[in-house]
PDB file of N, CA and C in Angstrom:
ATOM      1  N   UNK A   1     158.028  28.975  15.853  1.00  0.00           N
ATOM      2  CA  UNK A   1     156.661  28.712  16.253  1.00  0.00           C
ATOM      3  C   UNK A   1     155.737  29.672  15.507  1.00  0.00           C
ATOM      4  N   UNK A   2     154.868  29.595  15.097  1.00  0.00           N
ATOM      5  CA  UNK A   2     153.441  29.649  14.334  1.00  0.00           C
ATOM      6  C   UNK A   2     152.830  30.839  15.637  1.00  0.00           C
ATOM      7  N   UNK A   3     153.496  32.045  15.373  1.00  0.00           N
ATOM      8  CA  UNK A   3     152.322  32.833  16.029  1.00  0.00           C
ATOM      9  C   UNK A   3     151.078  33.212  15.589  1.00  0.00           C
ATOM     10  N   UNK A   4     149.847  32.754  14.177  1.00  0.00           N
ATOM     11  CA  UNK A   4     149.466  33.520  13.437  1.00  0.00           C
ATOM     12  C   UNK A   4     147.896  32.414  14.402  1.00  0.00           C
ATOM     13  N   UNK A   5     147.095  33.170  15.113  1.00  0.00           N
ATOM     14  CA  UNK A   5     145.734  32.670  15.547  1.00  0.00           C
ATOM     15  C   UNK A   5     144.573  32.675  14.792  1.00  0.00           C
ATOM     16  N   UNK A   6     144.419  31.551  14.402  1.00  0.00           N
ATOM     17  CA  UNK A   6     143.385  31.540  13.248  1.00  0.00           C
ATOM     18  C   UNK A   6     142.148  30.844  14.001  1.00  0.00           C
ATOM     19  N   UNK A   7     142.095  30.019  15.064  1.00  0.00           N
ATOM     20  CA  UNK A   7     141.156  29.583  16.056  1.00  0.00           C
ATOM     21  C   UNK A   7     140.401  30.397  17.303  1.00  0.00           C
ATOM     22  N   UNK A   8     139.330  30.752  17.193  1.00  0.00           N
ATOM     23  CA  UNK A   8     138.972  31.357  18.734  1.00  0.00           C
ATOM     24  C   UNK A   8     138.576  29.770  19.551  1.00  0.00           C
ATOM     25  N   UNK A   9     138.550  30.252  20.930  1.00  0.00           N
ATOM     26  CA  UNK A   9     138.007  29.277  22.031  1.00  0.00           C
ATOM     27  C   UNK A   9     137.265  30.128  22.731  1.00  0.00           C
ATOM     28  N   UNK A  10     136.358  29.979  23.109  1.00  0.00           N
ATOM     29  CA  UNK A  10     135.089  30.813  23.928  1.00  0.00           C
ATOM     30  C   UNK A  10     134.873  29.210  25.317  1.00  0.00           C
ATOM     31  N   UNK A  11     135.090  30.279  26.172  1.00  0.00           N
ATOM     32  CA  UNK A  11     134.881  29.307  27.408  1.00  0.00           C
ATOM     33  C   UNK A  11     133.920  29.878  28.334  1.00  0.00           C
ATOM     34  N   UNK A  12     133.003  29.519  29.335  1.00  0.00           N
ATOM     35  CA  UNK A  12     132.503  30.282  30.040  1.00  0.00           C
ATOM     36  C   UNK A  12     133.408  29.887  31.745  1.00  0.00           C
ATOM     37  N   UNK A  13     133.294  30.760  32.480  1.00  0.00           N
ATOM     38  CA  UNK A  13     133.860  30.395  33.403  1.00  0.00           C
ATOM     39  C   UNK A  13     133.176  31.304  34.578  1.00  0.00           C
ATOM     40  N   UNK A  14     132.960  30.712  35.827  1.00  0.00           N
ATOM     41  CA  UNK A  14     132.119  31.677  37.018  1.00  0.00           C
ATOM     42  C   UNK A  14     132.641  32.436  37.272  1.00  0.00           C
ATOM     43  N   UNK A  15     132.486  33.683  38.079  1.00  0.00           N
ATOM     44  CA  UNK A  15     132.870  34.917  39.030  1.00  0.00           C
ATOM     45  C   UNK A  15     134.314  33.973  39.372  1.00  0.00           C
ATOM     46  N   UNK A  16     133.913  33.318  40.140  1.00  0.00           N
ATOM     47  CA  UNK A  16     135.799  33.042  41.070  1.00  0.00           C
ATOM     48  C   UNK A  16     136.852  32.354  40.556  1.00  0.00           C
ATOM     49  N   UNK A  17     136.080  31.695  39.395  1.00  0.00           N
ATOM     50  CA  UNK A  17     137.082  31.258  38.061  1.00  0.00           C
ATOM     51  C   UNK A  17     137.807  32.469  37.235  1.00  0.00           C
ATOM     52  N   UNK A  18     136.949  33.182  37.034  1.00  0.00           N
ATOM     53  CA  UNK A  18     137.540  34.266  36.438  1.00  0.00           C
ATOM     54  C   UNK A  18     138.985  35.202  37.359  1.00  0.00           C
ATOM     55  N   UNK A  19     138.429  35.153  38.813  1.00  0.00           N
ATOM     56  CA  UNK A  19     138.948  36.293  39.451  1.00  0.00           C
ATOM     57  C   UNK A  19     140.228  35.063  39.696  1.00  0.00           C
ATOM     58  N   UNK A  20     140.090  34.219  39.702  1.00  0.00           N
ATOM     59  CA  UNK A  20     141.617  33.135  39.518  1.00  0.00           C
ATOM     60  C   UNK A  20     142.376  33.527  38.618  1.00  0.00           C
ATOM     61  N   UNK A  21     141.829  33.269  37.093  1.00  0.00           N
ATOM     62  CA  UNK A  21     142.849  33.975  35.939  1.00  0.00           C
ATOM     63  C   UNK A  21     143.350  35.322  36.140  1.00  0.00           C
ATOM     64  N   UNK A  22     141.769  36.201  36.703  1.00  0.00           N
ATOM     65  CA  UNK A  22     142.762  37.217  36.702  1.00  0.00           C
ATOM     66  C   UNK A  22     143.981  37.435  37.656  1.00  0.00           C
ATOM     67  N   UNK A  23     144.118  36.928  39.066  1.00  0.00           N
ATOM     68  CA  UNK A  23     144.788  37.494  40.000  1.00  0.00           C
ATOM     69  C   UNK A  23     146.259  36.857  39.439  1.00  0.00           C
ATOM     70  N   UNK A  24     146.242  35.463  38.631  1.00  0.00           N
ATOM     71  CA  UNK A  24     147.179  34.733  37.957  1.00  0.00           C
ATOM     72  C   UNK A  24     147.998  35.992  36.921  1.00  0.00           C
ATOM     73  N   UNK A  25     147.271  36.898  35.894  1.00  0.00           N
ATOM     74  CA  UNK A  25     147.692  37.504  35.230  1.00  0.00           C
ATOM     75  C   UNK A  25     148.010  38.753  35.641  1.00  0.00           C
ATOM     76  N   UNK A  26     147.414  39.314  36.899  1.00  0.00           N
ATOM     77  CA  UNK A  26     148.452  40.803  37.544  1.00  0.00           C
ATOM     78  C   UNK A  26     149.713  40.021  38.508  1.00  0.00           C
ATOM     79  N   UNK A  27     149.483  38.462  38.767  1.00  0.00           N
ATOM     80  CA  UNK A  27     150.607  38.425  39.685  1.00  0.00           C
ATOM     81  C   UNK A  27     151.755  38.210  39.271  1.00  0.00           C
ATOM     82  N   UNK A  28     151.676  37.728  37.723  1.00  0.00           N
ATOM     83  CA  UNK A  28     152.538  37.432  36.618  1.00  0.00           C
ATOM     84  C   UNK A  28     152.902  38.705  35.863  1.00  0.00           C
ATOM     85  N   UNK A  29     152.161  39.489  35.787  1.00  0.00           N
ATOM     86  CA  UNK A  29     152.154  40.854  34.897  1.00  0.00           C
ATOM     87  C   UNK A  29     152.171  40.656  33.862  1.00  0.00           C
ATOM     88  N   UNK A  30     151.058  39.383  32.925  1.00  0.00           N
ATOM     89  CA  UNK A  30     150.988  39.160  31.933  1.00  0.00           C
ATOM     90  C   UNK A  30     150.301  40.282  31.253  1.00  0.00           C
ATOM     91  N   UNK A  31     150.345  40.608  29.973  1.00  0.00           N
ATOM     92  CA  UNK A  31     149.914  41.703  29.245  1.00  0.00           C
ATOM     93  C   UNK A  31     148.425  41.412  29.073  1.00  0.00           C
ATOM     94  N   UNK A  32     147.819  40.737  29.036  1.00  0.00           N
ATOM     95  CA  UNK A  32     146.275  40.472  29.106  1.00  0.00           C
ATOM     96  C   UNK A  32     145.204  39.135  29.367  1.00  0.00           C
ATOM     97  N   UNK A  33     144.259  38.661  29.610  1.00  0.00           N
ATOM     98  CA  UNK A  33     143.540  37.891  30.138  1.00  0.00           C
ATOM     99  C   UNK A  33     143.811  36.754  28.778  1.00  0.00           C
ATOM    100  N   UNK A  34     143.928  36.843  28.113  1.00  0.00           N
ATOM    101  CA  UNK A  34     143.978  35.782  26.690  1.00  0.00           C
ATOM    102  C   UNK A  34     145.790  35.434  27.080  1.00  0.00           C
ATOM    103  N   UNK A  35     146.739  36.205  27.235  1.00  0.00           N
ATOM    104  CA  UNK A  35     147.768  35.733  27.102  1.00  0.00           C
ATOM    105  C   UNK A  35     147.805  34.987  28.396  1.00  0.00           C
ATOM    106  N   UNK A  36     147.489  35.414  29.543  1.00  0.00           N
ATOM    107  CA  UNK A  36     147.539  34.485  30.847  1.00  0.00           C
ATOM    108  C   UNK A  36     146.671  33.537  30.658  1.00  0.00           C
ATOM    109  N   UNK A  37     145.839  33.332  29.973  1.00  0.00           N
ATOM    110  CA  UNK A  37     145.010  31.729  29.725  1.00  0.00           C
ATOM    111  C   UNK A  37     145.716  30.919  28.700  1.00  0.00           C
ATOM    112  N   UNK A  38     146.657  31.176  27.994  1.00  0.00           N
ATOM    113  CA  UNK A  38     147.381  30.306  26.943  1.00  0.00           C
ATOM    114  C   UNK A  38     148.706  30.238  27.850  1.00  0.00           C
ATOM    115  N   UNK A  39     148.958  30.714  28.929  1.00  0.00           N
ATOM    116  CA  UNK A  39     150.033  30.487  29.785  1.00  0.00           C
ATOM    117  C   UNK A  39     149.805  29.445  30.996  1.00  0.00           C
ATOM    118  N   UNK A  40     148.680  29.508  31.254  1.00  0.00           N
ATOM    119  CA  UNK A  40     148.192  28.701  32.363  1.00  0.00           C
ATOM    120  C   UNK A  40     147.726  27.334  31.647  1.00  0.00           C
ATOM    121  N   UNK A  41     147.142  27.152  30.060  1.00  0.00           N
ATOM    122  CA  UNK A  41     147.110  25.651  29.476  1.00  0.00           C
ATOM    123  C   UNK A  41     148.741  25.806  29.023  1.00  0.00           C
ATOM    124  N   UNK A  42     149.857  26.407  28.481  1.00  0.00           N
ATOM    125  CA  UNK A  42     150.753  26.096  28.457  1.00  0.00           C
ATOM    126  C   UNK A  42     151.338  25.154  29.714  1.00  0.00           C
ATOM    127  N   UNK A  43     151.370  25.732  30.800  1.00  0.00           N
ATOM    128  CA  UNK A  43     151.839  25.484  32.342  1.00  0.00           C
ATOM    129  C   UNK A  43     150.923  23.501  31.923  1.00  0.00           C
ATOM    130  N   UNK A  44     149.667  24.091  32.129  1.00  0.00           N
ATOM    131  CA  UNK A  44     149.133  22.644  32.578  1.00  0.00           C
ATOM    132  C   UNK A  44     148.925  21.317  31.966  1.00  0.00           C
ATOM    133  N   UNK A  45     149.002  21.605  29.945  1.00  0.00           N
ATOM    134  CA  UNK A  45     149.777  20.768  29.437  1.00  0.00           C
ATOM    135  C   UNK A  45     151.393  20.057  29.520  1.00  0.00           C
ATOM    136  N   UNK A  46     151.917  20.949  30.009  1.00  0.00           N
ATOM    137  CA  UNK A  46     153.496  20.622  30.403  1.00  0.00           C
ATOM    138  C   UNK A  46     153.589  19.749  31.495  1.00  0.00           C
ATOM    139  N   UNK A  47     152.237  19.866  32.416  1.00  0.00           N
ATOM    140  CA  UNK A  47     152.545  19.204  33.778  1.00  0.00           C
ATOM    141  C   UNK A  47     152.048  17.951  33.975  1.00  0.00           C
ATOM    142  N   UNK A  48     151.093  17.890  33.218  1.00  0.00           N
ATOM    143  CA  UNK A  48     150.387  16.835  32.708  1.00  0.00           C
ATOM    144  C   UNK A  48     150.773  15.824  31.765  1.00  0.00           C
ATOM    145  N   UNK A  49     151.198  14.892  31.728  1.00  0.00           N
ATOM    146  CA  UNK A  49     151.955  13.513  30.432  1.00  0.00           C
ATOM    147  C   UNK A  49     151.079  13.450  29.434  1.00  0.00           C
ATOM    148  N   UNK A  50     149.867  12.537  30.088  1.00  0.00           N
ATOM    149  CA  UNK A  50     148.683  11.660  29.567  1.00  0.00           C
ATOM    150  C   UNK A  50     147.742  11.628  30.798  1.00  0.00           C
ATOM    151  N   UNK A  51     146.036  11.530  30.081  1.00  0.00           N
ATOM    152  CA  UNK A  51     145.453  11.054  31.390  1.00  0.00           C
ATOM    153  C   UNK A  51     143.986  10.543  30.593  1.00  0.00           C
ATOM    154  N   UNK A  52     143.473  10.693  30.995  1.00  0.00           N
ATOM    155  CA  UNK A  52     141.920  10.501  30.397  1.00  0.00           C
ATOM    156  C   UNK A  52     141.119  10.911  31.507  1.00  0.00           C
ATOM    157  N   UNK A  53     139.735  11.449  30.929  1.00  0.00           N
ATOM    158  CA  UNK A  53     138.658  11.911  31.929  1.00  0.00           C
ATOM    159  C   UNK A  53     138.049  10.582  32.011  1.00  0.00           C
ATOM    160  N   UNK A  54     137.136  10.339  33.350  1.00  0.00           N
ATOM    161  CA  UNK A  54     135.945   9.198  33.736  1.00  0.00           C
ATOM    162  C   UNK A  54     135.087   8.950  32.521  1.00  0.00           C
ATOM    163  N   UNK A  55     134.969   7.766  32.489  1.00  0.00           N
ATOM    164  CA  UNK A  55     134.111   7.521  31.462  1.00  0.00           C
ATOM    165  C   UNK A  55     132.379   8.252  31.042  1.00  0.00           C
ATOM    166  N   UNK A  56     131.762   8.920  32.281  1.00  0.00           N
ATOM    167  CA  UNK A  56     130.820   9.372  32.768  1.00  0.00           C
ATOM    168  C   UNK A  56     130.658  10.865  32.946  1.00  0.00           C
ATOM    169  N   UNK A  57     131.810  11.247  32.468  1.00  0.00           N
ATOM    170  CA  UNK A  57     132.189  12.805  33.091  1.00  0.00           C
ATOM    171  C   UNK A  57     131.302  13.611  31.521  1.00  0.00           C
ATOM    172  N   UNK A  58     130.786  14.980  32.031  1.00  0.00           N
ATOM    173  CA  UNK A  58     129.995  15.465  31.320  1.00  0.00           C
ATOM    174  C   UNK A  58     131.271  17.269  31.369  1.00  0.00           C
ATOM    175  N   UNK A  59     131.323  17.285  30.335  1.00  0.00           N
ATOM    176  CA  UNK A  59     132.060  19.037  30.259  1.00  0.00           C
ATOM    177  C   UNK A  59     131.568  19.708  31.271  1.00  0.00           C
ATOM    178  N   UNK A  60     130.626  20.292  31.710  1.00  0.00           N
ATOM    179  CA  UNK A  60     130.415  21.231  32.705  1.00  0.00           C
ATOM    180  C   UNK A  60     130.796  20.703  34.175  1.00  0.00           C
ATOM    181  N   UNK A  61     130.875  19.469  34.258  1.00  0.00           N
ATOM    182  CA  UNK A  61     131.534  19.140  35.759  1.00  0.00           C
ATOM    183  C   UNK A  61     133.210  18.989  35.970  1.00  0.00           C
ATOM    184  N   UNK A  62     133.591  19.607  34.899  1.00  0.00           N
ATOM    185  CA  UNK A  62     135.529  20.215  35.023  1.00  0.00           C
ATOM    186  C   UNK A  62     135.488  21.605  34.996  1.00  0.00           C
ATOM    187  N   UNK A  63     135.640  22.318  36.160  1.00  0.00           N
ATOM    188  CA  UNK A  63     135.378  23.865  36.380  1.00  0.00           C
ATOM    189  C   UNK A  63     137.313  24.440  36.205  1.00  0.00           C
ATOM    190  N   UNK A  64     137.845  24.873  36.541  1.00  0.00           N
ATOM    191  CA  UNK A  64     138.965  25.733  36.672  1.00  0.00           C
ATOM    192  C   UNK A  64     139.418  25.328  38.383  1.00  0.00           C
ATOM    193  N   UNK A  65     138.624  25.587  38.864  1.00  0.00           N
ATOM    194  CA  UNK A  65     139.036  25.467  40.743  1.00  0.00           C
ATOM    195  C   UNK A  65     138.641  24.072  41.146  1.00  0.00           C
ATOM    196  N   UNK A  66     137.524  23.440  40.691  1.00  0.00           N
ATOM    197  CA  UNK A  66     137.347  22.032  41.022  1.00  0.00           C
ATOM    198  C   UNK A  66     136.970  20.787  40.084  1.00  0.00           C
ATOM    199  N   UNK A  67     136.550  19.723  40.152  1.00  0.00           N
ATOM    200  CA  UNK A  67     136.117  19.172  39.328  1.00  0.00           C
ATOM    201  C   UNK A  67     134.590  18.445  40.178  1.00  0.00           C
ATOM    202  N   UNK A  68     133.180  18.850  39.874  1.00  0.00           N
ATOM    203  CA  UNK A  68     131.734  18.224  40.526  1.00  0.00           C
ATOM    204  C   UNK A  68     131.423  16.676  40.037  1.00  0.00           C
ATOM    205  N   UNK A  69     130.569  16.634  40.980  1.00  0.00           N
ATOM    206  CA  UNK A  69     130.049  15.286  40.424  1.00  0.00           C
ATOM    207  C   UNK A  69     130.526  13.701  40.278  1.00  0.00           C
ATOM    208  N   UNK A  70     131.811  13.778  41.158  1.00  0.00           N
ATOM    209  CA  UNK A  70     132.417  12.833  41.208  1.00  0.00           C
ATOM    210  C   UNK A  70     133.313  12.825  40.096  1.00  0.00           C
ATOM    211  N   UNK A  71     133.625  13.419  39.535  1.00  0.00           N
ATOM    212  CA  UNK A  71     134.247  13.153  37.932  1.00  0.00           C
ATOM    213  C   UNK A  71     135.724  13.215  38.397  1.00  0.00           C
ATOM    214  N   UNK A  72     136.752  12.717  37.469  1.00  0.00           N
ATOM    215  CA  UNK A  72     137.629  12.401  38.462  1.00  0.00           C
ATOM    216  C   UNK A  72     138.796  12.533  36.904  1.00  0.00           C
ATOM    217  N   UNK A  73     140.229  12.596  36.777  1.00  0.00           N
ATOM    218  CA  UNK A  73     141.041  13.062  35.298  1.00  0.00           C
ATOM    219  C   UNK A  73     141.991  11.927  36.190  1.00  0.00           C
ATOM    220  N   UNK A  74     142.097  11.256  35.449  1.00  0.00           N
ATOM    221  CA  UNK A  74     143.149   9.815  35.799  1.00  0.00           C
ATOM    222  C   UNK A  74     144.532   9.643  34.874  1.00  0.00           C
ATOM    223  N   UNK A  75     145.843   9.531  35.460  1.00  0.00           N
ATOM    224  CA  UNK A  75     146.663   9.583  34.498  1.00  0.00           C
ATOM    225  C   UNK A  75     146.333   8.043  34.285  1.00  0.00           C
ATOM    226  N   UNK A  76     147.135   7.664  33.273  1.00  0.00           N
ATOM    227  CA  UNK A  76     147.164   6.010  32.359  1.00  0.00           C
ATOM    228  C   UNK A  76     148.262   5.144  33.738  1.00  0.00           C
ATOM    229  N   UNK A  77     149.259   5.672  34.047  1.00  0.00           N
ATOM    230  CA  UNK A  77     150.335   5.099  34.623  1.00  0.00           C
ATOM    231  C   UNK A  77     149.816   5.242  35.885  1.00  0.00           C
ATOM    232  N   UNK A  78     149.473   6.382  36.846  1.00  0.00           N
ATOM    233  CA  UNK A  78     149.214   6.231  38.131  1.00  0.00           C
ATOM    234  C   UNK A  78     147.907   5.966  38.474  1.00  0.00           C
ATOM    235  N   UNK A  79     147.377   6.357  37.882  1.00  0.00           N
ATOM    236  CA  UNK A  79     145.361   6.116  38.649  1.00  0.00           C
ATOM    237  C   UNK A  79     144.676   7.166  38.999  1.00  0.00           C
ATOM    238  N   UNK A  80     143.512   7.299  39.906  1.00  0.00           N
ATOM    239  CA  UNK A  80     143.106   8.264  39.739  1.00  0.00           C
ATOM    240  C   UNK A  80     143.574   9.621  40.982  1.00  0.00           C
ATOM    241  N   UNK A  81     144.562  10.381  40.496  1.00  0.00           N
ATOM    242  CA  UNK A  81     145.056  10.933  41.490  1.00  0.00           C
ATOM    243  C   UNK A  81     145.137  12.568  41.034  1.00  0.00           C
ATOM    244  N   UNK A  82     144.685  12.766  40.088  1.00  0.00           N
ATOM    245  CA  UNK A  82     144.348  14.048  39.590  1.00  0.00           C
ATOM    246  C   UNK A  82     143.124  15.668  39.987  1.00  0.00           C
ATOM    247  N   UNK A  83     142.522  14.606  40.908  1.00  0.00           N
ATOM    248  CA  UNK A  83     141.322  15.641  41.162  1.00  0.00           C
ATOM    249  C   UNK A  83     141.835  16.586  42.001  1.00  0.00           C
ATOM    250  N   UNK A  84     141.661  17.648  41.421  1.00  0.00           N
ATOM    251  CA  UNK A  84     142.274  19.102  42.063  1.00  0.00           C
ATOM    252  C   UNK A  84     141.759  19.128  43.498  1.00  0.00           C
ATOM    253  N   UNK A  85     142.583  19.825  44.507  1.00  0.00           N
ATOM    254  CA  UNK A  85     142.597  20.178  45.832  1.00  0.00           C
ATOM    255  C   UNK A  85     142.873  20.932  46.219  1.00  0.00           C
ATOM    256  N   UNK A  86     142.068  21.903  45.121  1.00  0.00           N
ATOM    257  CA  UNK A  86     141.570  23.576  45.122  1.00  0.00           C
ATOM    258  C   UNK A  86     140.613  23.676  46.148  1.00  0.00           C
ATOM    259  N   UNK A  87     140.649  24.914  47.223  1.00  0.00           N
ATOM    260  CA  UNK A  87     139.617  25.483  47.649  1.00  0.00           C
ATOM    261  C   UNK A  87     139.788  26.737  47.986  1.00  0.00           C
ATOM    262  N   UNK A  88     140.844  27.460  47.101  1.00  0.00           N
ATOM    263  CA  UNK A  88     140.343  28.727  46.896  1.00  0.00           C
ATOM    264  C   UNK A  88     141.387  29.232  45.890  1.00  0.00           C
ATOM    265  N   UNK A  89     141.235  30.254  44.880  1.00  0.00           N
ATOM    266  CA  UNK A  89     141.939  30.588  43.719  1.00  0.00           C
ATOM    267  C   UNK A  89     143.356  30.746  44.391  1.00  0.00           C
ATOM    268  N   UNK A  90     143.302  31.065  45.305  1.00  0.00           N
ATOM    269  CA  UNK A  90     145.018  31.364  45.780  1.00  0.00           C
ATOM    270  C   UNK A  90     146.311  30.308  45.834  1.00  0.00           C
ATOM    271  N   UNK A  91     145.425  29.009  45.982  1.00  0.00           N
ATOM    272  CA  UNK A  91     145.830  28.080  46.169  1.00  0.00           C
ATOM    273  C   UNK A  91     147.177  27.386  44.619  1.00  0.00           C
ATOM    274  N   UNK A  92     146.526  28.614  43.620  1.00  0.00           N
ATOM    275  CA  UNK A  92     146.722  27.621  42.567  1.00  0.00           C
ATOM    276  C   UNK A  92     148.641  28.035  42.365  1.00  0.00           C
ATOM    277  N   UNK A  93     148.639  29.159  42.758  1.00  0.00           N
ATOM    278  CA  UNK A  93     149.839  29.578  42.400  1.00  0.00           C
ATOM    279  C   UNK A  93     150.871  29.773  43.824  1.00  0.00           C
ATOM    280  N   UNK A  94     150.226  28.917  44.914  1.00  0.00           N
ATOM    281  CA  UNK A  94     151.214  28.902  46.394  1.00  0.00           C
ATOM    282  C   UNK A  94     152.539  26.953  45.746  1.00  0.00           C
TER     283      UNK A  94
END
């Protein structure tokens, strides 16, 4: 595998988004906030097949803990059964 990072990603994310990654990366004892965010899209590409977002869905209404606005991530095979049932960062790793 290709360890050599030639791409940045700049994301913004709120206070309790953040304090999610972080509590994810001391509970893991990952070595830093960048390696526990390429561990957590590792994790959630893996868990994920295929899906597509709503036809209507705008980037800022897919947060980390929820998804606003009605917007809704639909796999192809099952329907729309993806919308997180987060309501609080702890949740993500019980």
């Amino acid at each position: 595998m290709n360890r050599e990072r030639e791409e940045r990603l700049q994301i913004m994310l709120t206070m309790d988004e953040l304090r999610a990654v972080d509590d994810f990366r001391y509970k893991t004892r990952m070595p830093s906030r960048a390696a526990a965010v390429r561990e957590l899209l590792n994790r959630g590409l893996r868990a994920i097949e295929s899906g597509v977002a709503s036809p209507n869905s705008r980037s800022k209404d897919f947060g980390v803990l929820d998804i606003a606005n009605g917007s809704s991530f639909e796999t192809e095979a099952k329907g729309p059964a993806l919308t997180p049932d987060v309501k609080s960062p702890k949740r993500i790793y019980d």
